[in-house]
Protein backbone atom coordinates (compact mmCIF):
# COMPACT_ATOMS: atom_id res chain seq x y z
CA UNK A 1 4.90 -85.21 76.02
CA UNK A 2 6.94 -87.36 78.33
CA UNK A 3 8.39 -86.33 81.86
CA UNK A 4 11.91 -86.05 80.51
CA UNK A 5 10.74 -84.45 76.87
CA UNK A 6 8.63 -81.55 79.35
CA UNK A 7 11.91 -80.86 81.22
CA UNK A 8 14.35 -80.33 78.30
CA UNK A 9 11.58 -77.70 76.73
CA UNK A 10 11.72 -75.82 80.47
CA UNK A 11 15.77 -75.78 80.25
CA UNK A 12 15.42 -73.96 76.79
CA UNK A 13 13.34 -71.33 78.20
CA UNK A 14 15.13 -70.06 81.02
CA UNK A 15 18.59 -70.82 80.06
CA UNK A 16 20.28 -67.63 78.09
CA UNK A 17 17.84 -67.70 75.02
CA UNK A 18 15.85 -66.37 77.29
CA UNK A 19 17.82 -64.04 79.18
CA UNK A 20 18.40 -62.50 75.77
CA UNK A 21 14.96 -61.90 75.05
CA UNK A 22 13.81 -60.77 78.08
CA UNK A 23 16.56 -57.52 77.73
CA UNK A 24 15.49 -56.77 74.01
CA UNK A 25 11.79 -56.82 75.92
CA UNK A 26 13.00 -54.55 78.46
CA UNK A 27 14.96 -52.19 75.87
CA UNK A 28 11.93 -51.73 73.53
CA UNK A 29 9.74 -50.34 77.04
CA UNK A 30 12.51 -47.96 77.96
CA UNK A 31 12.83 -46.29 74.41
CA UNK A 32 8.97 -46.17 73.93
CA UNK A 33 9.15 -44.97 77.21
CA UNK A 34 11.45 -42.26 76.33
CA UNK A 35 10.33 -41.19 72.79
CA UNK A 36 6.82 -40.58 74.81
CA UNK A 37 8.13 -38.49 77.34
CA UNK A 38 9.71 -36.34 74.91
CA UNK A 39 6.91 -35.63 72.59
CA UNK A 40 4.50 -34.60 75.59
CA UNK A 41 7.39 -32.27 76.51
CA UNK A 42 7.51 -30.59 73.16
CA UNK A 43 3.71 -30.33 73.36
CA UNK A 44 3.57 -28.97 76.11
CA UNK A 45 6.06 -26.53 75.08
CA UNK A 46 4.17 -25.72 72.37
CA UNK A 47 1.42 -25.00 74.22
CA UNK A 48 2.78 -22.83 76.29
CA UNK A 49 4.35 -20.55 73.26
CA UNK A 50 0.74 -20.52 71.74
CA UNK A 51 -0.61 -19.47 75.33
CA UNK A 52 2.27 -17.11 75.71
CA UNK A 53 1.15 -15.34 71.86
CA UNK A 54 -2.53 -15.69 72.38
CA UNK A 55 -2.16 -13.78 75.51
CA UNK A 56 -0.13 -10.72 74.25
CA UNK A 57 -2.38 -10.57 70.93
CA UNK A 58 -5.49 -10.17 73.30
CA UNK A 59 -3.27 -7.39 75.24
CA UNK A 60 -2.62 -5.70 72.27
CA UNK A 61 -4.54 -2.61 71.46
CA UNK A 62 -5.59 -1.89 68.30
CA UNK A 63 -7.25 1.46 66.66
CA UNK A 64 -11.31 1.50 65.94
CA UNK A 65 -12.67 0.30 62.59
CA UNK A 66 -13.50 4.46 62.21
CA UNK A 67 -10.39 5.38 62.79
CA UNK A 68 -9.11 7.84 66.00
CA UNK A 69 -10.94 10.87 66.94
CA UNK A 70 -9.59 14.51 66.85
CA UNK A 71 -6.84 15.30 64.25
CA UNK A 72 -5.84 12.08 63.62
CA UNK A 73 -10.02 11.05 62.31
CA UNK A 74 -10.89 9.31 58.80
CA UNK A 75 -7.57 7.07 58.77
CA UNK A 76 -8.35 3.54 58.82
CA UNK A 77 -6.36 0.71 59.75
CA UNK A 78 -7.46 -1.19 56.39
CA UNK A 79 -5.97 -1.29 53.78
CA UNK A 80 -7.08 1.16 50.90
CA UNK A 81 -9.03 -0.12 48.32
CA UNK A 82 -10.22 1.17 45.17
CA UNK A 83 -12.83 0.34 42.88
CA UNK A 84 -11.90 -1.57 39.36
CA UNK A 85 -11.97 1.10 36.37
CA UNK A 86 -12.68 0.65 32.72
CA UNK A 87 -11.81 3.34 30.41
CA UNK A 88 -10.95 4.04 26.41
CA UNK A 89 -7.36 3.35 25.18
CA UNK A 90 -7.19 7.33 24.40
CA UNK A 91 -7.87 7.91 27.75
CA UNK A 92 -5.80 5.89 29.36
CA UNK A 93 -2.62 6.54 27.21
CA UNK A 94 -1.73 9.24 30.04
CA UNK A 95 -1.42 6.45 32.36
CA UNK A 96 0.30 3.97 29.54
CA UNK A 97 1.69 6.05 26.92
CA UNK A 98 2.82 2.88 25.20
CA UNK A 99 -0.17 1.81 22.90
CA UNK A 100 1.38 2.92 19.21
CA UNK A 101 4.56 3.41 17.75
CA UNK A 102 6.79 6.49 17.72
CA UNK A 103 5.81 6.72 13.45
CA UNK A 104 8.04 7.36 10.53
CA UNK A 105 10.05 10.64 11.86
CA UNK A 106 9.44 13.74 10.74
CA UNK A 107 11.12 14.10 7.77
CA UNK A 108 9.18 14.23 4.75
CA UNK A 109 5.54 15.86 3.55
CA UNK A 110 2.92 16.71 6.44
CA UNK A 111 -0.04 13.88 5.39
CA UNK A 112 -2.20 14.25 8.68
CA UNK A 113 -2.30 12.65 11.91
CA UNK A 114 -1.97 9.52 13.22
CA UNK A 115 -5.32 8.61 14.99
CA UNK A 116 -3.49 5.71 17.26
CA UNK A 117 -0.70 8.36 18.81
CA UNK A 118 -2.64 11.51 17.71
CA UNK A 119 0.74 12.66 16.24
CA UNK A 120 1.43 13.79 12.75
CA UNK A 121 2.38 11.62 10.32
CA UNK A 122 4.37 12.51 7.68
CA UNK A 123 5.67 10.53 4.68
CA UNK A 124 8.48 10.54 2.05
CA UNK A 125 9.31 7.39 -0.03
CA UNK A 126 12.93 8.97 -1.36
CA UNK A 127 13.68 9.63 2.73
CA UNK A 128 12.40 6.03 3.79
CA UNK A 129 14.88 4.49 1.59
CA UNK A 130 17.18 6.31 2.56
CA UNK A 131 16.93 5.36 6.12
CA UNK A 132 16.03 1.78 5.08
CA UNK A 133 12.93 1.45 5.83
CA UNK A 134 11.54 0.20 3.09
CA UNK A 135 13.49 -1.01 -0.39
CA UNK A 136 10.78 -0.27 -2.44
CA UNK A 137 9.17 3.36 -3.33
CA UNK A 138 6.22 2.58 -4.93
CA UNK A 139 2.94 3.14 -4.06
CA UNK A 140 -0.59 1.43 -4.07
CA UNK A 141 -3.54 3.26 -3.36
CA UNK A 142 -6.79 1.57 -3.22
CA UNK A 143 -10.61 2.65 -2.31
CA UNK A 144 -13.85 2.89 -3.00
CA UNK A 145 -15.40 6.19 -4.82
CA UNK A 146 -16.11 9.26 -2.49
CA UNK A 147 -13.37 7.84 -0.06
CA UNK A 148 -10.97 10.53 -0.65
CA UNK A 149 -7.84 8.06 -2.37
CA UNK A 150 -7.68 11.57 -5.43
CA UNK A 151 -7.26 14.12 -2.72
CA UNK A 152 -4.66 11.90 -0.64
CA UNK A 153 -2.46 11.19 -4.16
CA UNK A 154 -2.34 14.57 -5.21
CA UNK A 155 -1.54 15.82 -1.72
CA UNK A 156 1.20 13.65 -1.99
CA UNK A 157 2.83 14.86 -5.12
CA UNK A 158 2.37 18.62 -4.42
CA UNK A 159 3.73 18.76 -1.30
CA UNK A 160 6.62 17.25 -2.86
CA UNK A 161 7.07 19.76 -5.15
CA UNK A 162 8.88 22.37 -2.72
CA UNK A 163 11.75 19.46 -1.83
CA UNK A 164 12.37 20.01 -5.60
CA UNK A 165 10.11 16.78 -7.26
CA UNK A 166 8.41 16.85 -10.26
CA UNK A 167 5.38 15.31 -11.10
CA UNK A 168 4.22 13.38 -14.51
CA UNK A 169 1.02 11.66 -15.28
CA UNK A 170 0.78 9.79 -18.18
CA UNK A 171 -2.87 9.24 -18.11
CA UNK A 172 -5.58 10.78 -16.75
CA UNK A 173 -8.69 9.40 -17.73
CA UNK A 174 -10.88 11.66 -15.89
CA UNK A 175 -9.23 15.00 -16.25
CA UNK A 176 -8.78 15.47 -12.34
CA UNK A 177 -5.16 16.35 -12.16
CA UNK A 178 -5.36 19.39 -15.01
CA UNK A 179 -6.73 21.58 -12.72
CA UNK A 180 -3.55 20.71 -10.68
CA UNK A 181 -1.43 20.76 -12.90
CA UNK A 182 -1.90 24.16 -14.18
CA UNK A 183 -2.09 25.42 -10.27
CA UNK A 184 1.22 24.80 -9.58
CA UNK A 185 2.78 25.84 -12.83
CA UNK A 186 2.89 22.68 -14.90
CA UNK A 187 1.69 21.80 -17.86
CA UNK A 188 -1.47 19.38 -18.86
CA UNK A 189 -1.43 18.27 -22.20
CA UNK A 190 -5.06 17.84 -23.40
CA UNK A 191 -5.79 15.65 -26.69
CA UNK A 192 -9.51 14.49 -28.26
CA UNK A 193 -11.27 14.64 -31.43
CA UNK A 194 -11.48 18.23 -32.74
CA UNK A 195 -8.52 19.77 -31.18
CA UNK A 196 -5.77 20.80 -33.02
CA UNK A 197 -3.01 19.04 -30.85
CA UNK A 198 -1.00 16.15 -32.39
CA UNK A 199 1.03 13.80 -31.06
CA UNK A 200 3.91 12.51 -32.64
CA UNK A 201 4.37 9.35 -31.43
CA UNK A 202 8.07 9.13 -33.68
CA UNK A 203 9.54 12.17 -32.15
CA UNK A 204 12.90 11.57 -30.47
CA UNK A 205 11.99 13.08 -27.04
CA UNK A 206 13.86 14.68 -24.31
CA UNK A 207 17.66 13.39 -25.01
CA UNK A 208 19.25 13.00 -21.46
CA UNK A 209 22.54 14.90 -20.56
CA UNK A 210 25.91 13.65 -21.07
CA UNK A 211 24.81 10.84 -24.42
CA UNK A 212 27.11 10.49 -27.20
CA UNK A 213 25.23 10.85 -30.63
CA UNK A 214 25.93 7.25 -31.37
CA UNK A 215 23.94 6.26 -28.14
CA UNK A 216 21.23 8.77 -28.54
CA UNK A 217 20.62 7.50 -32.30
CA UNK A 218 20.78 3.87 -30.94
CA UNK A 219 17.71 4.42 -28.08
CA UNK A 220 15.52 6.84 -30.28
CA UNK A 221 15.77 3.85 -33.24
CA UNK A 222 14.48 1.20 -30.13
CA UNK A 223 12.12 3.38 -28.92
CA UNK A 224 10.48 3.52 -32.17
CA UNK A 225 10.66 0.37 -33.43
CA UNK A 226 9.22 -0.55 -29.36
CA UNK A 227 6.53 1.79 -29.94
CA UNK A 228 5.16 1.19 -33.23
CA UNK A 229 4.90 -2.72 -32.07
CA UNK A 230 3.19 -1.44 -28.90
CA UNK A 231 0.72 0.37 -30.92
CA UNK A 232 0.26 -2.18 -33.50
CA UNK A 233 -0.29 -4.84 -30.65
CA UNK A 234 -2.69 -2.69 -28.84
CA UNK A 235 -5.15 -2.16 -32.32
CA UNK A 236 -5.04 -5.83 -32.97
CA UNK A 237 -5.14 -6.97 -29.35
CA UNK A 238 -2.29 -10.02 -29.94
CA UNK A 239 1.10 -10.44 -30.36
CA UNK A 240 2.99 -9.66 -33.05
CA UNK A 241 4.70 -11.98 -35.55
CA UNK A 242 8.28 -11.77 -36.24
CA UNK A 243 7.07 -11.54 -40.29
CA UNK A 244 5.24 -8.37 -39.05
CA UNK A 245 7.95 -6.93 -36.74
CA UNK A 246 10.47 -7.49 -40.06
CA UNK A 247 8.12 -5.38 -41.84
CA UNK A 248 7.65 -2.50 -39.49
CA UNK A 249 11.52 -2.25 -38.94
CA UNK A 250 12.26 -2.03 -42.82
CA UNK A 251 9.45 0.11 -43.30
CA UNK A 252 10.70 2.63 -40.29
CA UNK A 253 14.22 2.58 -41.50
CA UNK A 254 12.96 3.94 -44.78
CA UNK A 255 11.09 6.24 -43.20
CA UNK A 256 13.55 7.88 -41.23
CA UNK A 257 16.22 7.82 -43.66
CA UNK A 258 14.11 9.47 -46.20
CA UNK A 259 12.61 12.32 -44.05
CA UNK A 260 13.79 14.89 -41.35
CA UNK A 261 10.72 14.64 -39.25
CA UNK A 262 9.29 10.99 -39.72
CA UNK A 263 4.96 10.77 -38.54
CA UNK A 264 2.97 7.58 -38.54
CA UNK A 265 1.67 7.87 -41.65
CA UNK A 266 4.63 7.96 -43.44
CA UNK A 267 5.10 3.94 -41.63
CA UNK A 268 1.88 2.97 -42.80
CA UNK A 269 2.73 4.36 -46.65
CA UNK A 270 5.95 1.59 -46.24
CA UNK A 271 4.49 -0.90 -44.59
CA UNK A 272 1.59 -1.45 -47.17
CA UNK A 273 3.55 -0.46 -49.94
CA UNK A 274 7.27 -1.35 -49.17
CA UNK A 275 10.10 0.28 -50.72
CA UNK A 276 10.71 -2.21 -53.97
CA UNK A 277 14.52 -3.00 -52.79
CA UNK A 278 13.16 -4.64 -49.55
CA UNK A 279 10.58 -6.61 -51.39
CA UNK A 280 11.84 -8.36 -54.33
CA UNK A 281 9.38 -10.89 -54.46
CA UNK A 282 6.40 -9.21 -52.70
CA UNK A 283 6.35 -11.44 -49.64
CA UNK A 284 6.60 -8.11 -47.55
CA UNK A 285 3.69 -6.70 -48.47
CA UNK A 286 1.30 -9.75 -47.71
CA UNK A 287 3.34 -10.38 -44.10
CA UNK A 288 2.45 -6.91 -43.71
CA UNK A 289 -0.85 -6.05 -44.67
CA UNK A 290 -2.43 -7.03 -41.35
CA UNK A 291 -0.36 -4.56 -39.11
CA UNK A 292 -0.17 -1.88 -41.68
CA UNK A 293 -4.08 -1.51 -41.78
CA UNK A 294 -4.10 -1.72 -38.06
CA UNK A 295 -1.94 1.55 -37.65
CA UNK A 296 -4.09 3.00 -40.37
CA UNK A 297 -6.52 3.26 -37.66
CA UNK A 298 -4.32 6.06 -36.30
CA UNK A 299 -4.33 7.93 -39.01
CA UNK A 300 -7.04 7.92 -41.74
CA UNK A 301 -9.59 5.86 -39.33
CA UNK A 302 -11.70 6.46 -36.45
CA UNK A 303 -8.73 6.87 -34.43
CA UNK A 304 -7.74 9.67 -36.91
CA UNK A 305 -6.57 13.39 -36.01
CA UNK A 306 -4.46 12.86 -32.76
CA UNK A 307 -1.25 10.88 -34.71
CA UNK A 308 -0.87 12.05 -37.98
CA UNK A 309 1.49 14.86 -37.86
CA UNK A 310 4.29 16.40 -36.19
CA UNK A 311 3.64 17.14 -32.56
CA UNK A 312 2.23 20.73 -31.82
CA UNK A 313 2.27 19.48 -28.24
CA UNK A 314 5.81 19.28 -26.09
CA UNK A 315 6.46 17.20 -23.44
CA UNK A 316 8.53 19.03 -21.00
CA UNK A 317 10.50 17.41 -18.26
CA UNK A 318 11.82 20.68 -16.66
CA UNK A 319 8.21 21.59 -15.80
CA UNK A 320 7.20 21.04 -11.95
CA UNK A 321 3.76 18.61 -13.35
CA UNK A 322 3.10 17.46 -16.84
CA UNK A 323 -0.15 15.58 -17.45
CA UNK A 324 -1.85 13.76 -20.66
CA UNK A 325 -5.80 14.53 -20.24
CA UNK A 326 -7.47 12.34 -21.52
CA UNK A 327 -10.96 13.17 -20.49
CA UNK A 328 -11.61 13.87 -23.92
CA UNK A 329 -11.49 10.10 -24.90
CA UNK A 330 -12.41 8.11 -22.33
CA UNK A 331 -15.40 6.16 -23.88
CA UNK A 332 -13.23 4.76 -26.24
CA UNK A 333 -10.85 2.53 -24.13
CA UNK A 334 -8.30 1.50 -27.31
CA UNK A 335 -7.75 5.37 -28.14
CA UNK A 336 -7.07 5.83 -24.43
CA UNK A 337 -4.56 2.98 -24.79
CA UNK A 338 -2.72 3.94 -27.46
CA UNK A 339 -2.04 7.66 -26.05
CA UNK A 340 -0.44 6.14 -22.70
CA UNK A 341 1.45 4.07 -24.88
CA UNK A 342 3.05 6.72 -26.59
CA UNK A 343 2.95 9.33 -23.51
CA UNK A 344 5.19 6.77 -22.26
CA UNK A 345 7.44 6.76 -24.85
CA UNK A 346 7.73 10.42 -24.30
CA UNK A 347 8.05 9.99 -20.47
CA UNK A 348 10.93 6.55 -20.93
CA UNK A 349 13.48 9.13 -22.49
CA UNK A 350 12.96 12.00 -19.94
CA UNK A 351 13.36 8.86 -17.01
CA UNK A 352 16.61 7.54 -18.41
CA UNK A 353 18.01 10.77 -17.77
CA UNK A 354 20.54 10.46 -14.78
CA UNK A 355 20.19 14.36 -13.93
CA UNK A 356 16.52 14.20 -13.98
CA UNK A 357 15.93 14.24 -10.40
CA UNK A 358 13.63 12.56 -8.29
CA UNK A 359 10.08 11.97 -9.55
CA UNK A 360 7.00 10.98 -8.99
CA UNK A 361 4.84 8.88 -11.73
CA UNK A 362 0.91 8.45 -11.53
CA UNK A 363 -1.18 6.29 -12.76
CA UNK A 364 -4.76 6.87 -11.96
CA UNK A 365 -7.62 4.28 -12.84
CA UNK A 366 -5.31 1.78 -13.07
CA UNK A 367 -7.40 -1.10 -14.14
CA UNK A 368 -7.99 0.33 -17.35
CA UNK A 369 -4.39 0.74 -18.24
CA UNK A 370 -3.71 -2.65 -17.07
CA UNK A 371 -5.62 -4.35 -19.62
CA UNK A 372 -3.62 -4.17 -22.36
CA UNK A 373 -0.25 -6.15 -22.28
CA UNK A 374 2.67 -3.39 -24.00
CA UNK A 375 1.22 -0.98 -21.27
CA UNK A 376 1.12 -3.38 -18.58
CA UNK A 377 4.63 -4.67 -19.45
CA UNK A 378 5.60 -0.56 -19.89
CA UNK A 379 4.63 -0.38 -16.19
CA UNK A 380 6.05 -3.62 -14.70
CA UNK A 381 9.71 -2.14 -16.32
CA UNK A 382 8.98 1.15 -14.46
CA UNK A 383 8.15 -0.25 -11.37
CA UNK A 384 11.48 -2.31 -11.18
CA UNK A 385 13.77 0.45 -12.45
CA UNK A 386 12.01 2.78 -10.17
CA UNK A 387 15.45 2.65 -7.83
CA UNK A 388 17.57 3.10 -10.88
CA UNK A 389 15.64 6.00 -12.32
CA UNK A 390 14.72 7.59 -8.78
CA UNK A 391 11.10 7.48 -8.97
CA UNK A 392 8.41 6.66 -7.01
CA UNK A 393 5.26 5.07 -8.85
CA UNK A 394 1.54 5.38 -7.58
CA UNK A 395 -1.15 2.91 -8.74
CA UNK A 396 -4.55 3.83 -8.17
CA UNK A 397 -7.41 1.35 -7.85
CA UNK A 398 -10.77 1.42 -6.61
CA UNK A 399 -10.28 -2.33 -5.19
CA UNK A 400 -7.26 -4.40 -4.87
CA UNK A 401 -9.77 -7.19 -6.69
CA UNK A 402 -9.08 -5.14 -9.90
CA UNK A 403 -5.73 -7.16 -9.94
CA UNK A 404 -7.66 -10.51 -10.66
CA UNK A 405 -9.19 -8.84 -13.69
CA UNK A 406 -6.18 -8.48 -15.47
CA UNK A 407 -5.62 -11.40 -18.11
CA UNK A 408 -6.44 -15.03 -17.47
CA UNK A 409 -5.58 -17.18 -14.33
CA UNK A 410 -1.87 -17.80 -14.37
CA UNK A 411 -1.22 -16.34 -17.36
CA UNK A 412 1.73 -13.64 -18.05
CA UNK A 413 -0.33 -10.38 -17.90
CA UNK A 414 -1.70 -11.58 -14.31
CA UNK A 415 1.60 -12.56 -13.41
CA UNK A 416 2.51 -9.02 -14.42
CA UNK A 417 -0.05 -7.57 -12.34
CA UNK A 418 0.81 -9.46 -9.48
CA UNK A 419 3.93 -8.31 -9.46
CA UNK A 420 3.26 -4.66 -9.15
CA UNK A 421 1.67 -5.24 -5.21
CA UNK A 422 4.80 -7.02 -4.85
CA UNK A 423 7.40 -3.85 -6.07
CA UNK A 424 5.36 -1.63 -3.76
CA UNK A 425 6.00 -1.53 -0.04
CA UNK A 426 3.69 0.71 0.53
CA UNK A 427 0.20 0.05 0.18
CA UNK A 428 -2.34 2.52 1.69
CA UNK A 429 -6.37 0.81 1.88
CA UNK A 430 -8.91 3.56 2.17
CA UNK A 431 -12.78 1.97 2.72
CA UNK A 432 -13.54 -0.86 0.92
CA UNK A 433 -16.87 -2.76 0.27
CA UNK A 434 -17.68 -6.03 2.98
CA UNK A 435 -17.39 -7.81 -0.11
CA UNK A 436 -13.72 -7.08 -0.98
CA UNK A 437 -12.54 -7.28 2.83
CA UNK A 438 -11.48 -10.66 2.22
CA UNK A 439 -9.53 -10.47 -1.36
CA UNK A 440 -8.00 -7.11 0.43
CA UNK A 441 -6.61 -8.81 3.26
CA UNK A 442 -4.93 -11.86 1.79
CA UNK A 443 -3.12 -9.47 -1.09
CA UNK A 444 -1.84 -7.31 1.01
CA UNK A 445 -1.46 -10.10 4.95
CA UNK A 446 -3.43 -8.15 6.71
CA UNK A 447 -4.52 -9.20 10.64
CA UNK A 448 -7.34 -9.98 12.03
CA UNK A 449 -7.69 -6.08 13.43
CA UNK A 450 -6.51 -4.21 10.26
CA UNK A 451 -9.34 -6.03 8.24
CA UNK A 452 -11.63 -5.02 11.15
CA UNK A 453 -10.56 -1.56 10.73
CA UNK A 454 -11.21 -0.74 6.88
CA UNK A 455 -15.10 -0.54 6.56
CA UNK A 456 -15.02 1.55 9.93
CA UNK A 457 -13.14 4.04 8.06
CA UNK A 458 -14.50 7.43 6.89
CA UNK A 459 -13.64 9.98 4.32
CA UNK A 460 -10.09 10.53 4.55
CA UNK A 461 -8.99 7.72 6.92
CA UNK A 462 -6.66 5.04 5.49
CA UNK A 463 -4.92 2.26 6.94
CA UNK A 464 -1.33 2.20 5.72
CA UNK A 465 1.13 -0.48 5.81
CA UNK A 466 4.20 0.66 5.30
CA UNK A 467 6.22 -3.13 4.68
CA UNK A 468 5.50 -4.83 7.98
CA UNK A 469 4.25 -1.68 10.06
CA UNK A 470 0.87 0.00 10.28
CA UNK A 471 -0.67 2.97 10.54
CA UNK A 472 -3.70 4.78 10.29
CA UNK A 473 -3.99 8.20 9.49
CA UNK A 474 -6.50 10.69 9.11
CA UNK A 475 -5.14 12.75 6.06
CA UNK A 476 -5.78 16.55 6.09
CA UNK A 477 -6.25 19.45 3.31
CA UNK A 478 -5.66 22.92 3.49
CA UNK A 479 -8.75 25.07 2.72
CA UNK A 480 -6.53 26.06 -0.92
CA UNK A 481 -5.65 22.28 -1.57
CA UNK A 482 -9.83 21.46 -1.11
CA UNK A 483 -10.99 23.84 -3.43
CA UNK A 484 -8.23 22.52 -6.25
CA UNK A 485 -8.79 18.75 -5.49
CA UNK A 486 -12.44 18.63 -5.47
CA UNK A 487 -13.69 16.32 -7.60
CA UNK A 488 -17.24 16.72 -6.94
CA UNK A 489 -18.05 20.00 -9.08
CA UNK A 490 -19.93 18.65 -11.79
CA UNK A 491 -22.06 16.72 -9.30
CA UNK A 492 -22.70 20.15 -7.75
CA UNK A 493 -23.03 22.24 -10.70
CA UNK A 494 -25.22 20.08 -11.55
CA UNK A 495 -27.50 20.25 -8.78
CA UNK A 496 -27.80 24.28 -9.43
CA UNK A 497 -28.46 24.41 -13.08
CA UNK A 498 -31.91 22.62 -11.95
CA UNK A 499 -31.97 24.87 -9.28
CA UNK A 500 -34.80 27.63 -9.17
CA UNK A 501 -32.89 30.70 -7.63
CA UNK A 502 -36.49 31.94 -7.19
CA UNK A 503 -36.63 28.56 -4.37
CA UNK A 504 -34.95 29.47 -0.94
CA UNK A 505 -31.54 27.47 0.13
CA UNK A 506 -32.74 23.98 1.03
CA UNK A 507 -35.84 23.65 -0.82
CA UNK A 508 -35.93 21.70 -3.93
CA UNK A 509 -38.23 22.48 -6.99
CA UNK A 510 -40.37 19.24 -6.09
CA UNK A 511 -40.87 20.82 -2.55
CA UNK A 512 -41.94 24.08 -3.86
CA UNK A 513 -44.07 23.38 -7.01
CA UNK A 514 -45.94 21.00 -4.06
């Protein structure tokens, strides 16, 4: 750099460029200078505050860990503290009162107590739909023998007999509602081989109050002509033709314009001989000949004796219980078919009747009168008139897996079946098999807890769901009601006919010839 070059650079430095930058210099010290000072003053205030509350929590007095002496001993300055607690639900429910529902009101029949709010629970389909709570009245009842589903069902319809019910059974396979029947003044109506009762199945039945002739005429004729096609299908075990349905109306129309008190065998006569004006070129006698020999059964073969003349048996609506026992017949599942047919027949007119009052309508050991289609069609009709006629149906099953026994995979009759759970909006599960806890709880949407609950159930418990509620409920006889609904007496009378009196209480023949 040259002498001049060196002396220009100096002038640059110290003229106001520099001036300039030597304030800014100066400005940046103060305010560092500043901003220092204040944070060791708020630090040092700080300091002093924690000094200040240091020293008055050290001159603070507080009371010993035991507590103070004299009157004032065993308080502590801690806070109190109590060990966690586990307890039952039914224990605790003083505490939280809130672990079931308030139930179903108490209007209704006394069933037994609710195990979840140790209440009593009381039921009444007519009363439920009359508050709404459910649309539906019927009823299914399922559970495994020795359960205690028979004493529950007739509990039910008893107790109902003082709110001024009445009580029919169309079936009763076993012969366990007689016995109740005839306690509380009704009527059973007992038919086999070797009795003298008859059953007409052509008599007109109870005719309703307040029916014209014209219309009375006009339902006994469909009844019938329903009924003799019923029983027909049910011998042959098929549908009908329409040849064969010609020639069992012409033959019944003969029939009952010919004679006062038309039977069966006065059909079967006309049906395999026809009247000669009907069958000009004998065409009715061959489309005949198939169903006419099948309701010849009924009367001249082994089905003979129970249909083939006039009724000496009544079927009497005014009565608090009527019942059809058919204990008498119940190894031969077709005759047991064909008398529900026709004991339904009977019971359709005494339904119909408006003044009739409310009803109840059981059908025990359902899954034999499910398997044939009139009866199962019979009972599908009920079940969704039930509202109309004011009755409330009960279906009685040993396992809700009886329902996929009943015709062929998607055909009608399961359809049929299928639609009976659906009618009923009540559906009460007593103990069922581990094998059925599955096909029980997808029929009937139960949750994970209510299928938990079934096989821990014992005699007498059920779980009811009552549309989308539950319950479960211990059901309870009087000492009266346990002596009429036993159903265990032959098992027991039994057991002492082999008896020895000679052999003490307790000690069996083995035991004692040993």
């Amino acid at each position: 750099m040259t002498g001049d070059e060196e002396k220009l650079h100096t002038t640059v430095l110290v003229g106001p460029e520099g001036e300039r930058r030597k304030h800014r210099k100066a400005r940046r010290k103060a305010a560092t200078e500043i901003e220092a000072d204040a944070r060791r003053t708020r630090k040092n205030e700080a300091k002093a505050t924690w000094e200040a509350e240091r020293a008055a929590e050290r001159a603070t007095t507080y009371l010993p860990a035991a507590g103070e002496p004299g009157p004032t001993a065993l308080r502590t300055p801690g806070r109190f503290r109590l060990p966690r607690h586990q307890d039952t639900s039914a224990t605790l429910a003083g505490q939280y009162p809130f672990l079931a529902e308030a139930g179903l009101g108490s209007r209704g029949v006394f069933v037994g107590q609710d195990l979840y709010s140790g209440g009593s629970f009381v039921y009444d389909p007519w009363e439920l739909y009359r508050q709404g709570i459910i649309t539906a009245p019927n009823i299914v009842l399922a559970g495994i023998v020795g359960s205690g589903k028979s004493s529950l069902a007739k509990s039910l319809y008893t107790r109902s007999l003082p709110f001024g019910r009445r009580v029919y059974v169309p079936g009763d396979p076993k012969g366990e509602h007689t016995a109740v029947a005839e306690a509380v003044g009704g009527k059973a109506i007992v038919l086999g081989h070797g009795m003298t009762a008859r059953l007409n199945p052509l008599d007109e039945g109870h005719r309703p109050s307040a029916i014209s002739d014209l219309e009375w005429a006009t339902q006994v004729a469909a009844r019938r002509r329903d009924l003799i096609g019923a029983l027909a299908e049910t011998v042959l075990d098929r549908v009908l033709t329409p040849l064969e349905h010609t020639a069992i109306d012409l033959a019944l129309t003969d029939t009952v314009r010919t004679s006062e008190v038309p039977i069966l065998p006065m059909v079967v006569d006309r049906i395999l001989a026809p009247n000669p004006a009907d069958d000009a070129d004998g065409r009715l006698t061959e489309d005949g000949r198939l169903v006419g020999h099948a309701l010849r059964r009924l009367v001249a073969g082994d089905l003979q004796g129970l249909f083939d003349g006039p009724s000496t048996v009544r079927f009497d609506p005014s009565l608090p219980m009527v019942s059809l026992d058919l204990s008498r017949v119940a190894e031969n599942s077709t005759l047991i078919s064909v008398l529900m047919t026709c004991s339904s027949a009977w019971m359709e007119s005494a339904l119909s009747d408006p003044n009739g009052g409310q009803r109840w309508v059981i059908y025990d050991e359902a899954w034999r009168l499910m398997a044939y289609p009139s009866l199962l069609r019979r009972m599908d009709a009920q079940w969704r008139l039930s509202r109309h006629y004011g009755i409330a149906n009960m279906l009685i099953f040993h396992k809700l897996s009886d329902l996929d026994n009943v015709g062929d995979q998607g055909s009608a009759m399961r359809a049929l079946a299928s639609s009976l759970l659906a009618n009923a909006e009540t559906r009460i599960v007593y103990r069922q098999e581990p094998d059925q806890l599955g096909g029980t709880a997808t029929a009937l949407g139960l949750t994970g807890t209510e299928q938990k609950i079934i096989p821990t159930l014992g005699t007498g418990q059920g779980l009811w769901r009552i549309k989308d509620r539950s319950f479960v409920v211990q059901h309870q006889l009087h000492p009266n009601e346990l002596t009429t609904f036993d159903t265990t007496t032959r098992m027991i009378t039994k057991n002492r006919e082999f008896r020895n009196p000679d052999v003490p209480s307790g000690i069996s023949n083995d035991q004692e010839e040993s």
